[in-house]
Each structure stands twice: as structure tokens, then as C-alpha cells.
N, C-alpha and C. Protein backbone atom coordinates (compact mmCIF):
# COMPACT_ATOMS: atom_id res chain seq x y z
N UNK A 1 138.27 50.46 126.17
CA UNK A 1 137.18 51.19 126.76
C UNK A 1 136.07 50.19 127.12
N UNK A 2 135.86 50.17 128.48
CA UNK A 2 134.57 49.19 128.38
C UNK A 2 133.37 49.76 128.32
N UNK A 3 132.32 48.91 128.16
CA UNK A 3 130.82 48.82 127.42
C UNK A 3 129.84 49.46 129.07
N UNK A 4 129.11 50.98 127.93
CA UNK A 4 128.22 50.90 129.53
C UNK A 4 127.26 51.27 128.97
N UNK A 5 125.77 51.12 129.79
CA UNK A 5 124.85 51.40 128.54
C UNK A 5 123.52 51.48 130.34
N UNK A 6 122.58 51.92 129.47
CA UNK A 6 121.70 52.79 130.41
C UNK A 6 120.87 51.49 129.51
N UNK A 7 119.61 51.67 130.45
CA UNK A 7 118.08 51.29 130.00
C UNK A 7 117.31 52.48 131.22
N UNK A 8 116.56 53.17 130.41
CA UNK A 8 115.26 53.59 130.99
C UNK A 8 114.14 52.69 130.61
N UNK A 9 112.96 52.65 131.28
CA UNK A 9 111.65 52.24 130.94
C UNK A 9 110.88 53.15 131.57
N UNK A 10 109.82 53.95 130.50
CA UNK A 10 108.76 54.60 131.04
C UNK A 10 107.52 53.99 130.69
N UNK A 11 106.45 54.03 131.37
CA UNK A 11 104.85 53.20 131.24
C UNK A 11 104.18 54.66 131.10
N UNK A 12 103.21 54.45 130.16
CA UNK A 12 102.23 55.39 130.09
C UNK A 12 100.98 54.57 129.77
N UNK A 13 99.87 54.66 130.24
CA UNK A 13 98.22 54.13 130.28
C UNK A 13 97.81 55.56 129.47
N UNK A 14 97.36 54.31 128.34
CA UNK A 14 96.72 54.39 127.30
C UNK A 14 95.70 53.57 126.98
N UNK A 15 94.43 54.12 126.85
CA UNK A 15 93.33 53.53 125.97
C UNK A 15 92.94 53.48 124.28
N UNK A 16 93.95 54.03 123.94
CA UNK A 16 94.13 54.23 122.52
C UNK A 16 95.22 53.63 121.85
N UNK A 17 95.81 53.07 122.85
CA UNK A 17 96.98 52.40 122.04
C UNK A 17 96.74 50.93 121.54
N UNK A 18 96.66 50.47 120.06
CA UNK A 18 96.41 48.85 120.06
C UNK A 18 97.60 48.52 119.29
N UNK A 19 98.56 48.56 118.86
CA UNK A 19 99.69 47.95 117.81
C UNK A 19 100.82 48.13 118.92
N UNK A 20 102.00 47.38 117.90
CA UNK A 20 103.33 47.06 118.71
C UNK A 20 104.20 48.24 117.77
N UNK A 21 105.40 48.66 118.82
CA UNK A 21 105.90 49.75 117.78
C UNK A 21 107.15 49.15 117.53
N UNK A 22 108.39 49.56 116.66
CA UNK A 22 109.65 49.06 117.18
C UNK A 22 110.17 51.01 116.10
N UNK A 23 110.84 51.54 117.21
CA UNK A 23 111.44 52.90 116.89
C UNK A 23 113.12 53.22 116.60
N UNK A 24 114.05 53.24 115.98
CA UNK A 24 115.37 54.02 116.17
C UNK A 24 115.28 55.20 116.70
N UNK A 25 116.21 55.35 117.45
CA UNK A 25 116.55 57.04 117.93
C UNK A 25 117.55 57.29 117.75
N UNK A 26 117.79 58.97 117.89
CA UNK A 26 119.10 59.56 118.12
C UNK A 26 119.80 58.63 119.40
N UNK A 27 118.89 58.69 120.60
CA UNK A 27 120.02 57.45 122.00
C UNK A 27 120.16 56.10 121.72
N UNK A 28 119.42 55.45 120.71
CA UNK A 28 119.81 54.26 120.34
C UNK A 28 118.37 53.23 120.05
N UNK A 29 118.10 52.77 120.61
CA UNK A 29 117.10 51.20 120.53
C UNK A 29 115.96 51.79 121.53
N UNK A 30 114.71 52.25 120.59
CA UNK A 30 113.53 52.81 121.21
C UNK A 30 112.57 51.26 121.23
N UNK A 31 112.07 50.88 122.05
CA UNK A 31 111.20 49.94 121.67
C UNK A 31 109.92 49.70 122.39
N UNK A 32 108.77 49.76 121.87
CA UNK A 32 107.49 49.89 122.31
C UNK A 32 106.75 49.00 121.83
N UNK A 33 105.45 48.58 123.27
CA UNK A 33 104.70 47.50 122.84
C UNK A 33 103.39 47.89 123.52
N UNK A 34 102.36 47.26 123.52
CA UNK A 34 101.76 47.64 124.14
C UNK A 34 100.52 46.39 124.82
N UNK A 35 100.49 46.24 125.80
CA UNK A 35 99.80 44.94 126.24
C UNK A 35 98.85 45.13 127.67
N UNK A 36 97.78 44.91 127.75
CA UNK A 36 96.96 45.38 128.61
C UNK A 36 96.71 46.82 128.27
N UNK A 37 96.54 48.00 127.38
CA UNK A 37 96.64 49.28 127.27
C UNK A 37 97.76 49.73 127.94
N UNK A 38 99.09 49.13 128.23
CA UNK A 38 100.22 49.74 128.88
C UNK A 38 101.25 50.08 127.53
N UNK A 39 101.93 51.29 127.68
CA UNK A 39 102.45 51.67 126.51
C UNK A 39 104.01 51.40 127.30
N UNK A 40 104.71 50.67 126.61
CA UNK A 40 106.18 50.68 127.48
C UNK A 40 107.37 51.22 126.32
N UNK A 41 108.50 52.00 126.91
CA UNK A 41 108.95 52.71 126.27
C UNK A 41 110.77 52.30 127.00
N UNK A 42 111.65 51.75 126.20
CA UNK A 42 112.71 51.59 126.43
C UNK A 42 113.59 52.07 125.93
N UNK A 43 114.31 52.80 126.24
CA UNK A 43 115.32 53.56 125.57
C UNK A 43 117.20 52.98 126.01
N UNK A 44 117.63 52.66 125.16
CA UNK A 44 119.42 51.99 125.43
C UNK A 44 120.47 52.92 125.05
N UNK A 45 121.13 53.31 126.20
CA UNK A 45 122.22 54.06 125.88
C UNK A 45 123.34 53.87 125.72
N UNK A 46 124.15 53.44 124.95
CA UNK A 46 125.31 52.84 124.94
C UNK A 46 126.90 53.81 125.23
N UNK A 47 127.53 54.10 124.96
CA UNK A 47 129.02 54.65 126.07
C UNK A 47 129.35 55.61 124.29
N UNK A 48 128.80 55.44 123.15
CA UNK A 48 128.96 55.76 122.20
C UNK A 48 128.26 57.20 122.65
N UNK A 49 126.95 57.14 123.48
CA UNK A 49 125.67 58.09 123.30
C UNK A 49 126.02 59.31 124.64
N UNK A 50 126.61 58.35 125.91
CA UNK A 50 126.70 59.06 126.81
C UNK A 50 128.55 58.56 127.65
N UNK A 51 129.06 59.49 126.90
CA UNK A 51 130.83 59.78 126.96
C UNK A 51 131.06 60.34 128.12
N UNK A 52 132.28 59.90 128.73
CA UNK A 52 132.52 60.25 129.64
C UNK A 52 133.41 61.74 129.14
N UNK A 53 133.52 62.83 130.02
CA UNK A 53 134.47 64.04 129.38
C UNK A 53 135.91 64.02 129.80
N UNK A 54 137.04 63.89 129.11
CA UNK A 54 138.20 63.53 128.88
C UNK A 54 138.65 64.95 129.63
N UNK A 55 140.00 65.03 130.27
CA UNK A 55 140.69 66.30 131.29
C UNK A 55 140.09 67.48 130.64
N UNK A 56 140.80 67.47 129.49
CA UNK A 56 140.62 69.13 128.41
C UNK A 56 139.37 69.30 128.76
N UNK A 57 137.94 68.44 128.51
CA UNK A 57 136.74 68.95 128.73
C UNK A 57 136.47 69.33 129.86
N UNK A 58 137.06 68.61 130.98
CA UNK A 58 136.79 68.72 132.38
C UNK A 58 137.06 70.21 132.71
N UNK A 59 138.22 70.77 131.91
CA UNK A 59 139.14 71.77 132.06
C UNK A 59 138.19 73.53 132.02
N UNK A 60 137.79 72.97 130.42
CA UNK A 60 137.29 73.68 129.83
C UNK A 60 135.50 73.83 130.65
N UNK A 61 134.95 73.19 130.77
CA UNK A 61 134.04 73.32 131.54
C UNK A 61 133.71 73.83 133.10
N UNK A 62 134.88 73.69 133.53
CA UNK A 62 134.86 74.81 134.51
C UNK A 62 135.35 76.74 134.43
N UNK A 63 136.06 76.41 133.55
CA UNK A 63 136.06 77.39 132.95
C UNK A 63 134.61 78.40 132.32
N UNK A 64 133.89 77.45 132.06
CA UNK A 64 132.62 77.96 131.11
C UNK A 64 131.52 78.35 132.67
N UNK A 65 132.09 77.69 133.76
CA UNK A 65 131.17 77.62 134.94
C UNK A 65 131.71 79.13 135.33
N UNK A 66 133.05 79.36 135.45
CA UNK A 66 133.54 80.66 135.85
C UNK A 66 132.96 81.67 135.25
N UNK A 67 132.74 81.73 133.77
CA UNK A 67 132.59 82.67 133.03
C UNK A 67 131.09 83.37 133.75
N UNK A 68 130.08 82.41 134.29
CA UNK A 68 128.92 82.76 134.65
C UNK A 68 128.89 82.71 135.63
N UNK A 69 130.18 82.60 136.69
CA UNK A 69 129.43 83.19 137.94
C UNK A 69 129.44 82.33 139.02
N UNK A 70 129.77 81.34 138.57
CA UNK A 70 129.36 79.48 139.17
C UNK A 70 130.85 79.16 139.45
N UNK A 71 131.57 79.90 140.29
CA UNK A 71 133.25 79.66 141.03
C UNK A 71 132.73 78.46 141.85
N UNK A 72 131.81 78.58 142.60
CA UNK A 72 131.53 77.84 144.07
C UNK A 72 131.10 75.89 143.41
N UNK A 73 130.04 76.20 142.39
CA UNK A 73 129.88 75.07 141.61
C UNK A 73 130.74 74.38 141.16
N UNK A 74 131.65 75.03 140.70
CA UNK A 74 132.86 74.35 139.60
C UNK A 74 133.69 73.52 140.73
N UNK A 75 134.14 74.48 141.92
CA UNK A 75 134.68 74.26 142.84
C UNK A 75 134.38 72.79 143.43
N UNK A 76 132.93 72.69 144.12
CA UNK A 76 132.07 71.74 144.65
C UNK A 76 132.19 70.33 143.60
N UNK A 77 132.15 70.57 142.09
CA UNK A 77 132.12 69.54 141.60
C UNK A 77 133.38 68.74 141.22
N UNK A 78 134.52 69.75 140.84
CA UNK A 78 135.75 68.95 140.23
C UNK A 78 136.68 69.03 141.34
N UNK A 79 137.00 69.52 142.47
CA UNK A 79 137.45 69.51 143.29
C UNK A 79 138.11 68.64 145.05
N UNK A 80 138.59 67.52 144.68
CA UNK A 80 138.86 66.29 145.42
C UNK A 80 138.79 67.04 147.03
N UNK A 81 138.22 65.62 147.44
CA UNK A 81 138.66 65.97 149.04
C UNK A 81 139.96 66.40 149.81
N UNK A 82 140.61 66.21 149.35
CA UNK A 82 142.35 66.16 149.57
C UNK A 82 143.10 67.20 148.49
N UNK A 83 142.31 68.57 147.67
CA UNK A 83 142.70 68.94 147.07
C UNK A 83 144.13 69.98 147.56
N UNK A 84 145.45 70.17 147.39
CA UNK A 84 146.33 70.77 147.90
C UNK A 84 146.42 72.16 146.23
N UNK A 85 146.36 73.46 146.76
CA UNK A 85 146.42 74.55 145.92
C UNK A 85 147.55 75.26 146.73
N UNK A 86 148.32 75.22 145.79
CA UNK A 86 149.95 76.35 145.58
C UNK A 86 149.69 77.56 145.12
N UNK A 87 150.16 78.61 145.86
CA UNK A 87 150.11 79.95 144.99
C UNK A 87 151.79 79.75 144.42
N UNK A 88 151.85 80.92 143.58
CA UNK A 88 152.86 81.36 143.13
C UNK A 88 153.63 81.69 143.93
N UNK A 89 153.83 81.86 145.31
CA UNK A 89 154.70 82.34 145.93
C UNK A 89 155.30 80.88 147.02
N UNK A 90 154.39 79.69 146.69
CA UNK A 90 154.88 78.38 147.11
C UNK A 90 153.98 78.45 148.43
N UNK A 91 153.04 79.07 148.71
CA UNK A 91 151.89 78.91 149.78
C UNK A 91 151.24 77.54 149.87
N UNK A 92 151.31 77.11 150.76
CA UNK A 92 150.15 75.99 149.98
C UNK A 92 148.94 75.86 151.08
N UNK A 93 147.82 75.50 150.48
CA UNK A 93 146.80 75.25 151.48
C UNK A 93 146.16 73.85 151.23
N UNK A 94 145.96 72.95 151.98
CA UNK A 94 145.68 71.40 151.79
C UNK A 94 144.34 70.65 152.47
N UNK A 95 143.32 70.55 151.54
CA UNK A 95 142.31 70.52 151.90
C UNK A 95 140.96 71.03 151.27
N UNK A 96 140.05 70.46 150.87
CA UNK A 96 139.00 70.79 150.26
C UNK A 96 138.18 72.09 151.12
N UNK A 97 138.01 71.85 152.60
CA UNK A 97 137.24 72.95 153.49
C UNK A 97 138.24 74.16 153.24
N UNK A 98 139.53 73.69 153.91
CA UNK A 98 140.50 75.23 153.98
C UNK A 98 140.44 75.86 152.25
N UNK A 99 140.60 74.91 151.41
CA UNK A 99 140.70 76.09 149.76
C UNK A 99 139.14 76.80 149.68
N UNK A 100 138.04 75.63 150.33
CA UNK A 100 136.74 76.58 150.20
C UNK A 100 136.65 77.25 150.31
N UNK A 101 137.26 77.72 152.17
CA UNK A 101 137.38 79.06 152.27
C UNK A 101 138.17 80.24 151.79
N UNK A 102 139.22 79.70 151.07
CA UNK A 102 140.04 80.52 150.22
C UNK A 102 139.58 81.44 149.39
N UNK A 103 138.67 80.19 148.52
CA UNK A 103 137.81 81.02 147.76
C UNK A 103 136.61 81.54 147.77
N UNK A 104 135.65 81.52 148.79
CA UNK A 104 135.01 82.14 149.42
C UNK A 104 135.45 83.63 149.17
N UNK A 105 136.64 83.69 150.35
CA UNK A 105 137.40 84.87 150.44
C UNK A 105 137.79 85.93 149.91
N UNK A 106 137.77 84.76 148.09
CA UNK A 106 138.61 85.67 147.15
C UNK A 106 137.03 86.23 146.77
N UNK A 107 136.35 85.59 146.47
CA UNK A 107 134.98 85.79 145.79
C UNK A 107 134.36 87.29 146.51
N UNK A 108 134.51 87.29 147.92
CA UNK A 108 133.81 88.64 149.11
C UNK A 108 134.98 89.67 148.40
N UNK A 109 136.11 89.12 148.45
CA UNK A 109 137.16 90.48 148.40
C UNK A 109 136.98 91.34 146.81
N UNK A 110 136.23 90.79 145.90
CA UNK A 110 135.89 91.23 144.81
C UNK A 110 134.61 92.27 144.76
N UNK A 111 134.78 93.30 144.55
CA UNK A 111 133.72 94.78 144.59
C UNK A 111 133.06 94.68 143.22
N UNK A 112 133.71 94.52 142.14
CA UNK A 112 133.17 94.49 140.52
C UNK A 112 134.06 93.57 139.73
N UNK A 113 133.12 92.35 139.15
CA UNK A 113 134.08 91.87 138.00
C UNK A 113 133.63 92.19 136.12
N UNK A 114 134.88 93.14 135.89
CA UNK A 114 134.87 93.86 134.58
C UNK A 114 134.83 92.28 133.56
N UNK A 115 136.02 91.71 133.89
CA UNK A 115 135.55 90.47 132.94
C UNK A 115 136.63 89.59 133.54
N UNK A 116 136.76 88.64 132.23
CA UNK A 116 137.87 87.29 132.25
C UNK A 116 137.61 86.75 130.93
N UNK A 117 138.66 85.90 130.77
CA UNK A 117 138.31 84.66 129.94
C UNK A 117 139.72 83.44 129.98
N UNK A 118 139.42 83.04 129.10
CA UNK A 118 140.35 81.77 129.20
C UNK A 118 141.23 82.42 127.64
N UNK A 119 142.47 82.60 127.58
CA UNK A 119 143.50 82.35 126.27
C UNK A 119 143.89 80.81 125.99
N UNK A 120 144.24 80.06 126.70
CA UNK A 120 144.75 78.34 126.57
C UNK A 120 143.90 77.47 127.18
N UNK A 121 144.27 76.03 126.93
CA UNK A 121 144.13 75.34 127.72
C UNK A 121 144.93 74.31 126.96
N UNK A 122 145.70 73.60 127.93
CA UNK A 122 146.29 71.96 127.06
C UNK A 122 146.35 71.04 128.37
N UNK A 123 146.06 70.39 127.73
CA UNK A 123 146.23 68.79 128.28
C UNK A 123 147.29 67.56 127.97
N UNK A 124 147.46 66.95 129.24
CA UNK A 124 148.35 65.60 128.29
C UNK A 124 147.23 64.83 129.56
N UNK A 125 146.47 63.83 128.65
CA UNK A 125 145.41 63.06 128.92
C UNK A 125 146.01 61.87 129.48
N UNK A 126 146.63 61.30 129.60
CA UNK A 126 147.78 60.03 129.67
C UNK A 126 148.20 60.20 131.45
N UNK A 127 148.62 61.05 131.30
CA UNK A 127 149.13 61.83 132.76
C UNK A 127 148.36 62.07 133.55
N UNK A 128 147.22 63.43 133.29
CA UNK A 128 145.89 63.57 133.96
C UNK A 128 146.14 65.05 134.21
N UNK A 129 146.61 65.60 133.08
CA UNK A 129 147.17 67.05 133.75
C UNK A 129 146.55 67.87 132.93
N UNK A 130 145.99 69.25 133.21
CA UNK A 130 145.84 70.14 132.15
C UNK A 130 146.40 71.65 132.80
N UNK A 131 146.63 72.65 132.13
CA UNK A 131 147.08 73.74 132.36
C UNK A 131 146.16 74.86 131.57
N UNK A 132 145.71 75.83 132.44
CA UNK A 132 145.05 76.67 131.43
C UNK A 132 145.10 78.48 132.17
N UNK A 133 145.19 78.70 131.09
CA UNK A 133 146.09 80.39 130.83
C UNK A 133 144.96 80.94 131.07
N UNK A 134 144.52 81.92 131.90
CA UNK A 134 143.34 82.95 132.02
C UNK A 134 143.74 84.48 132.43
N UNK A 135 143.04 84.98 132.27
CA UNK A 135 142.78 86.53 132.63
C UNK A 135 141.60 87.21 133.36
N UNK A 136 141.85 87.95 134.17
CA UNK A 136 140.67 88.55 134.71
C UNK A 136 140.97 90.06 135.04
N UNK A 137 140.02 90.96 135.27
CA UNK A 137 139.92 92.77 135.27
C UNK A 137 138.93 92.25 136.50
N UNK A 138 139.17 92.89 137.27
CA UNK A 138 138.47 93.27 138.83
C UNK A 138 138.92 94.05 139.05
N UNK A 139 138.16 94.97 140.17
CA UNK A 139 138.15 95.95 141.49
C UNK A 139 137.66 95.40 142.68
N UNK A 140 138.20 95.02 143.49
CA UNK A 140 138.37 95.02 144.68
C UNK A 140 138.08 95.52 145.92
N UNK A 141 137.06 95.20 147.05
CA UNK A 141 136.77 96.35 147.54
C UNK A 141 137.85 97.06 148.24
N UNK A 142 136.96 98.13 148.33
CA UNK A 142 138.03 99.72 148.59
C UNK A 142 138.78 100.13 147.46
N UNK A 143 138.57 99.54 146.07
CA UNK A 143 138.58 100.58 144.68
C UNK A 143 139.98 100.24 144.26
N UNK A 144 140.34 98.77 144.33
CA UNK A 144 142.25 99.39 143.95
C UNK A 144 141.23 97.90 142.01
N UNK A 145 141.84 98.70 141.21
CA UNK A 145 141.59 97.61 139.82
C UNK A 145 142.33 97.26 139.75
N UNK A 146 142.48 95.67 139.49
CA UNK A 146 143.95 94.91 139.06
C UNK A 146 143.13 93.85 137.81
N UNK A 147 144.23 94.38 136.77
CA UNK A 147 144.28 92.63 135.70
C UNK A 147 144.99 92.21 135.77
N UNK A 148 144.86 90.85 135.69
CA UNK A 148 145.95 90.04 136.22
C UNK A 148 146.04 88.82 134.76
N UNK A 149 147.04 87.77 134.47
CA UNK A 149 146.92 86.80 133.43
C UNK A 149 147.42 85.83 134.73
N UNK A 150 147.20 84.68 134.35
CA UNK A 150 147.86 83.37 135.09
C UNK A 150 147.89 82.03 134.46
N UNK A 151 148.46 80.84 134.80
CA UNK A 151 148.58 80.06 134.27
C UNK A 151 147.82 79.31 135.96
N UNK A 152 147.30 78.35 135.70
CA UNK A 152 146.71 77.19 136.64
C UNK A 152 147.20 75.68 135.96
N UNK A 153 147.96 74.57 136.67
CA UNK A 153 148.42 73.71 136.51
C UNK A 153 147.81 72.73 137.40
N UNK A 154 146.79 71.76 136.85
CA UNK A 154 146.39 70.85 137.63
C UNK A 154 146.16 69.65 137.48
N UNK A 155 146.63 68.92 138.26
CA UNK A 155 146.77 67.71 138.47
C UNK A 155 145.44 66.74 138.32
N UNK A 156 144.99 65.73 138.09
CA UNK A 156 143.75 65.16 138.22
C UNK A 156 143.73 63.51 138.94
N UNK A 157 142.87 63.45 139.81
CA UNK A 157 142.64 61.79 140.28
C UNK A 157 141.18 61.50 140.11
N UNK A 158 141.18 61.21 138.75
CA UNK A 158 140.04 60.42 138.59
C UNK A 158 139.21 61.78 138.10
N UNK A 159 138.33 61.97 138.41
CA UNK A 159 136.93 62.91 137.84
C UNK A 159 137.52 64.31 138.68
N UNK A 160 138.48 64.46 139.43
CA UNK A 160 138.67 65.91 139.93
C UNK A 160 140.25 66.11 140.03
N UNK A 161 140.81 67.31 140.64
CA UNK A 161 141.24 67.75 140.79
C UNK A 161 142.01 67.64 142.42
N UNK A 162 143.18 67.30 141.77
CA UNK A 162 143.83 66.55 143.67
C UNK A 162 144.69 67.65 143.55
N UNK A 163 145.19 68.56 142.71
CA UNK A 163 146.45 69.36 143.11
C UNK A 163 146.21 70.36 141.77
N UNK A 164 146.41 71.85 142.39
CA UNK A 164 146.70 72.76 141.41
C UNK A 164 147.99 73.94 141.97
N UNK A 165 148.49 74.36 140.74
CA UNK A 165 149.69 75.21 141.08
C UNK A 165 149.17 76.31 140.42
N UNK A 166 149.13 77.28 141.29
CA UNK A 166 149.51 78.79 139.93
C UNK A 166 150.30 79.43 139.52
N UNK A 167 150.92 79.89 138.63
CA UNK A 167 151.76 80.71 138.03
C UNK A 167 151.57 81.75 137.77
N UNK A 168 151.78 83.02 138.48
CA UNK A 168 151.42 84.47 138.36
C UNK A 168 152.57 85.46 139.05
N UNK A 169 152.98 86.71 138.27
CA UNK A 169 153.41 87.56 138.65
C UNK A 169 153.18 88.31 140.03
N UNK A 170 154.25 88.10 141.26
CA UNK A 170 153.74 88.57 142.48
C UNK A 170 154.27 89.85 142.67
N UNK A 171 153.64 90.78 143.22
CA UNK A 171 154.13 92.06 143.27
C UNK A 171 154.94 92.34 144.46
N UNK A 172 155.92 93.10 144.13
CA UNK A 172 156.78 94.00 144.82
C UNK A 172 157.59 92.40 146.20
């Protein structure tokens, strides 16, 4: 894992300040001095303090974006330029604009959402893959209710999402 580490510096003017400080923090190496009445404030973040989030989290966090509402966000953020999405019936649509509008689509075609949540999620981190089991209760406009369960299988390049498959029961 290599070494990454932040420095902030904030200045605050002060006429009251005359001593040198030296502080620990929860982010690491606080250190303050003060010279001319300038109060300087350095804070070091080291890769210990600010982690990068491993697939499962990536996974799970969009998930937590769904739960509230934030499809379009989740979408916008983990979602590669070149993302290719499979339905269950071997559809595929290829492309970050065309799935936008996909889901756009799906988002208008929804009248009431009763709920969702997530049952799974697993990962194999090595690979870049995670899979996660959800459920959702909607109505639809023009009144038809469907719950549905599914499995989502997706692929990862780097910080997003280059390929997902779904797995769901297609009717009739």
C-alpha cells in the first residue's frame, strides 16, 4: 500500500496569541506556532486517517444512496464512462448517457416507492467484483404493484463500475 498523506494549513490573525503550541489529534500531527500574531495550524493526514473504500464499501454505499432517494447520485458517481448494463433477458445497453437514460426512465415510470432494501452483498476484492441481492415494492404508474428480488453483478475498473449484469425473474 503506498504512503499518502494530506497537509492542510490554516492562518488565523490573532492579537492574543503569544506561545508556540505543539497538539496530537484524532487526524494526526496538529502543529501550531505563532510569529508575527499569525496563528498557523497544520494538520497531517496519513492513508491510516483517510482510506480509500475497498469494492464491498463501494457496493454498499450506493446502496445506502438508493435507500434515500439518490439513484441519479450513486449513478453519476460510481458509474464508468463505458459502463455496459445486461438485463436478465441478455439486453444490453453500452454507455454511460444511454444507461442514464435508462434510468431516468425507470425512476419517471415509478408512481410510489413502498420500500427496498439490500439482503446481501459479497465481494471478491482481488477480482473487483461484487454482487448484491436487493428487493424493492413499487407501483408504477397506471397502478399495476410489483415486488420484485434481484441479484446485480458488477464488475469494477478502478473507483467505478464498467459492467453490471442482473439476475431477475422475467415474466411470462
Amino acid at each position: 500500500m503506498s504512503f499518502h498523506q494530506i497537509i492542510c494549513t490554516l492562518i488565523i490573525y490573532s492579537s492574543k496569541i503569544n506561545s508556540c503550541i505543539y497538539l496530537k489529534t484524532y487526524f494526526g500531527v496538529l502543529d501550531t506556532f505563532n510569529e508575527n500574531r499569525e496563528f498557523f495550524l497544520t494538520i497531517l493526514i496519513t492513508n491510516e486517517n483517510f482510506k480509500q473504500m475497498n469494492y464491498s464499501e463501494k457496493a454498499k454505499d450506493i446502496q445506502e444512496k438508493l435507500s434515500i432517494g439518490k439513484l441519479m447520485d450513486a449513478f453519476e458517481q460510481y458509474y464508468h464512462e463505458d459502463v455496459v448494463m445486461i438485463e436478465a433477458n441478455g439486453d444490453r445497453r453500452e454507455g454511460k448517457t444511454v444507461n442514464r437514460e435508462a434510468e431516468k426512465k425507470f425512476l419517471a415510470s415509478v408512481q410510489e416507492w413502498h420500500g427496498g432494501g439490500v439482503i446481501a452483498i459479497a465481494s471478491n476484492e482481488e477480482e473487483g467484483i461484487t454482487m448484491v441481492e436487493s428487493w424493492m415494492d413499487v407501483t408504477y404508474q397506471g397502478g399495476m404493484r410489483m415486488k420484485a428480488e434481484q441479484i446485480a453483478r458488477q464488475k469494477w475498473q478502478g473507483d467505478q463500475i464498467i459492467e453490471e449484469r442482473f439476475y431477475y425473474n422475467v415474466p411470462g
